[in-house]
Structures are given as C-alpha cells and as structure tokens.
Protein backbone atom coordinates (compact mmCIF):
# COMPACT_ATOMS: atom_id res chain seq x y z
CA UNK A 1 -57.57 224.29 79.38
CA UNK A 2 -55.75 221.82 77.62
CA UNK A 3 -55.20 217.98 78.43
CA UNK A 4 -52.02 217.71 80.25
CA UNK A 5 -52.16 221.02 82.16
CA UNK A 6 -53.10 222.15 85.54
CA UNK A 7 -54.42 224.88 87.33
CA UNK A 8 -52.16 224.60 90.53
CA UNK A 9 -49.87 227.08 90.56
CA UNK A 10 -46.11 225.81 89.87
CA UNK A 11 -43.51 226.90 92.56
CA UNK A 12 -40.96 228.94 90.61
CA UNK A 13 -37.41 226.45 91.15
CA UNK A 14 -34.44 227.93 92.56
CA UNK A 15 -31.76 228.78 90.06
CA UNK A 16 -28.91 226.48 90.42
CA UNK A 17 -26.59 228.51 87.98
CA UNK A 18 -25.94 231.13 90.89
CA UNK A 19 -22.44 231.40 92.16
CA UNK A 20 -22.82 232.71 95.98
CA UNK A 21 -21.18 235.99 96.74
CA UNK A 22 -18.69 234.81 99.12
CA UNK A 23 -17.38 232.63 96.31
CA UNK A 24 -17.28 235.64 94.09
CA UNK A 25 -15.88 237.67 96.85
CA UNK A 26 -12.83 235.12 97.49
CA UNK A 27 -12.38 234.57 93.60
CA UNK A 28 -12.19 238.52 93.59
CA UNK A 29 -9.59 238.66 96.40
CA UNK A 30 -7.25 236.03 94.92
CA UNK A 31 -7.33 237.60 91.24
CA UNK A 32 -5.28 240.45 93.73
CA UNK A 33 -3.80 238.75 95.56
CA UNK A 34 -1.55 236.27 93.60
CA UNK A 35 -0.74 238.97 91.59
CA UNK A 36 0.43 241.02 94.40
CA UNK A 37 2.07 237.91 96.85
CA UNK A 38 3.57 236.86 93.37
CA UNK A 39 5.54 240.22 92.86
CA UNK A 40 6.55 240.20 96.32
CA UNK A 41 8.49 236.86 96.06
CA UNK A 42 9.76 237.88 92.28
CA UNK A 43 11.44 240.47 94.08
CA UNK A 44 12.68 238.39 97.09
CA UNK A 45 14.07 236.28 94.54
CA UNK A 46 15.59 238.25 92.46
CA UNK A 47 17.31 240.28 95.77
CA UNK A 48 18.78 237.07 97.39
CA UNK A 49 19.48 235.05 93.81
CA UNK A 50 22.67 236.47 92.57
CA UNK A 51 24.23 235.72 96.08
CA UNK A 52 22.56 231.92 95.61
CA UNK A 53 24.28 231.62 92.29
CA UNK A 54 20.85 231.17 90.62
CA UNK A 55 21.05 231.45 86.93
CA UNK A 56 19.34 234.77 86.50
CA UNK A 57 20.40 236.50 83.02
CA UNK A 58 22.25 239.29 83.31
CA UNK A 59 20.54 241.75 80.87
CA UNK A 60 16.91 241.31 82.86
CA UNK A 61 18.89 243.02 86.32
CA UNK A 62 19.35 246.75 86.12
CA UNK A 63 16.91 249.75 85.60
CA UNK A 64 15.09 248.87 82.38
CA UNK A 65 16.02 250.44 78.83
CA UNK A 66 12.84 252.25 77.42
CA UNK A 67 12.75 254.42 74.13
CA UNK A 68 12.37 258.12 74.50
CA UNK A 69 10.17 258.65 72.01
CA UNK A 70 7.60 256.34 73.65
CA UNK A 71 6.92 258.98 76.18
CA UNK A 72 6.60 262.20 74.10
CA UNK A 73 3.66 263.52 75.99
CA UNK A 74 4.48 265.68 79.29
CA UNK A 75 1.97 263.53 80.83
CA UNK A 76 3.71 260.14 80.23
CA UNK A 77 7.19 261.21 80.93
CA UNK A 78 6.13 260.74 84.46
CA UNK A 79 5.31 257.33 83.91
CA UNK A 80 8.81 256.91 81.94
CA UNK A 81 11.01 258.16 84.84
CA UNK A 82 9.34 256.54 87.35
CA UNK A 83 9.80 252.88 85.41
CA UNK A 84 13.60 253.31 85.09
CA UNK A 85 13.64 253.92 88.57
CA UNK A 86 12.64 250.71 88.92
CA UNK A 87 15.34 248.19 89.57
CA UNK A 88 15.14 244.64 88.09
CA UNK A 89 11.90 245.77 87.02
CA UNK A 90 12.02 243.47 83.81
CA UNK A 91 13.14 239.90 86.19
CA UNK A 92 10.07 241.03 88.67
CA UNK A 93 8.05 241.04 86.24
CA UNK A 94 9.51 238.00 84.45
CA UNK A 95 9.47 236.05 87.74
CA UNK A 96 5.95 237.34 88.80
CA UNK A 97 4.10 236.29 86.03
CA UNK A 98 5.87 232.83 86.19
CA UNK A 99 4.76 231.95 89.93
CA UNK A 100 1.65 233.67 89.02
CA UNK A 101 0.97 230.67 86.49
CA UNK A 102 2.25 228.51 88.62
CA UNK A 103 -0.04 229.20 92.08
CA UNK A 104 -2.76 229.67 89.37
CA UNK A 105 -2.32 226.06 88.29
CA UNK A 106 -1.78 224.45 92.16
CA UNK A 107 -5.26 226.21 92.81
CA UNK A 108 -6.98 224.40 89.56
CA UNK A 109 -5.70 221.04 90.65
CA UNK A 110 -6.24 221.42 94.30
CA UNK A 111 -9.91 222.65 93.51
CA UNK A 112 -10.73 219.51 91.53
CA UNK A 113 -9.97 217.65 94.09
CA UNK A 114 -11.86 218.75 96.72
CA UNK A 115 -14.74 219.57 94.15
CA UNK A 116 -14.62 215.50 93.53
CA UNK A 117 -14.79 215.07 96.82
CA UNK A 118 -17.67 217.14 98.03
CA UNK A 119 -19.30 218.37 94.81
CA UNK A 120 -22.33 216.51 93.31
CA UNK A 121 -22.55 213.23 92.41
CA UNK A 122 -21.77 212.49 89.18
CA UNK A 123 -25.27 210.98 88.62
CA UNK A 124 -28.46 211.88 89.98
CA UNK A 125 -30.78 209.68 91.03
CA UNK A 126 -32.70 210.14 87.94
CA UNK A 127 -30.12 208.66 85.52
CA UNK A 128 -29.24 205.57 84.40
CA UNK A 129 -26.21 203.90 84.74
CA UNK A 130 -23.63 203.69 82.32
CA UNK A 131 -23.90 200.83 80.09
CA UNK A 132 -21.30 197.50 80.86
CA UNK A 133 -20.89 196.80 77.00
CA UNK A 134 -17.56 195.21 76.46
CA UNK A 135 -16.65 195.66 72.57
CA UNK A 136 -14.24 193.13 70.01
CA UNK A 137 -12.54 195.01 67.58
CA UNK A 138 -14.09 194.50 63.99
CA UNK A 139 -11.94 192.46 61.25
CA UNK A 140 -13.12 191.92 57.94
C-alpha cells in the first residue's frame, strides 16, 4: 500500500458532461421544427408579397427550371416532375433558409442570456479571484 493511498472505497462522481434527455429531446424537436415553421412563413410570404410590393425578384417566382438530363433514371423522373410542380419553390426555399438563420440566431442569444442568469457561477468556490493588477504601458 503506498503512502498517500487509502483503503476506503472512493464513491464513483457523477458525470457532469451528461446532457439530460429532455434537453436532447427539445434540441431534437426544434432542429424540425424551425425548419418546418420556417417554410411555412417562406411561403406565406412569398403568397401575400407581390400584393405588398415587397421586392421579391422576379426570376425566383414560377415553377423552377431543372435540366433534363439530371433526371435520366425512371426512378428520379418522379422526383423531377414533382419539383416543377412546385411553385415558387426556389423563393421558399430562399426565404426558408433565411428565417431559418435568423430564429437560429434569436435562440443563441436568448439562450445566453438566460444561461448567465441561471447557469453556474463563473467561479467555484475553489478558485481564486481574478487578479486587480492595473498595468502602464512600457516606453523605452
């Protein structure tokens, strides 16, 4: 047995790394969600723009323009039809990804904040304070 060891059994810690599964389960529901809400108002903006006079180009309304020879395969002309049956599909998808970002980024900021406010503290009691060391610029 050596000098600075023990033979009382150490209770195993619990591991602080581990996000809880309702966190994962919301986290899994909004990367769906936005997604999906954000589409929804793409297309409710793109419907009710033109008649706001909201700068919307022109060549992003209509049924989209895809090559032929993208969708050789009997299996992917399918997909091909049912795209340019899609109207405004490009400007949905424009718009969509754009609120997307932008929910995205109003989560972020609105979870720092409340993470700052009920998170940890920034130091436990175990550290030591940050050092009050007020510097002068060095001239030679």
């Amino acid at each position: 047995m050596g000098k600075y060891s023990s033979n009382a059994r150490r209770q195993a810690r619990p591991n602080r790394n581990n996000v809880p599964p309702l966190v994962r389960g919301i986290g899994c529901i909004t990367m769906v969600l936005i997604p999906l809400l954000s589409y929804g108002v793409a297309d409710y903006m793109i419907e009710k723009g033109p008649a706001r006079s909201w700068p919307i180009p022109p060549n992003l309304l209509g049924t989209p323009n895809i090559p032929g020879f993208m969708f050789q395969s009997p299996g992917l002309s399918g997909i091909a039809s049912f795209l340019q049956s899609q109207n405004n599909l490009s400007a949905n998808l424009i718009f969509a990804l754009a609120i997307t970002i932008i929910i995205g980024g109003l989560m972020a900021i609105v979870y720092g904040y409340v993470f700052a406010m009920f998170g940890p503290p920034k130091y436990g009691p175990t550290d030591v304070p940050p050092p009050r060391v007020k510097t002068k610029k060095y001239t030679r």
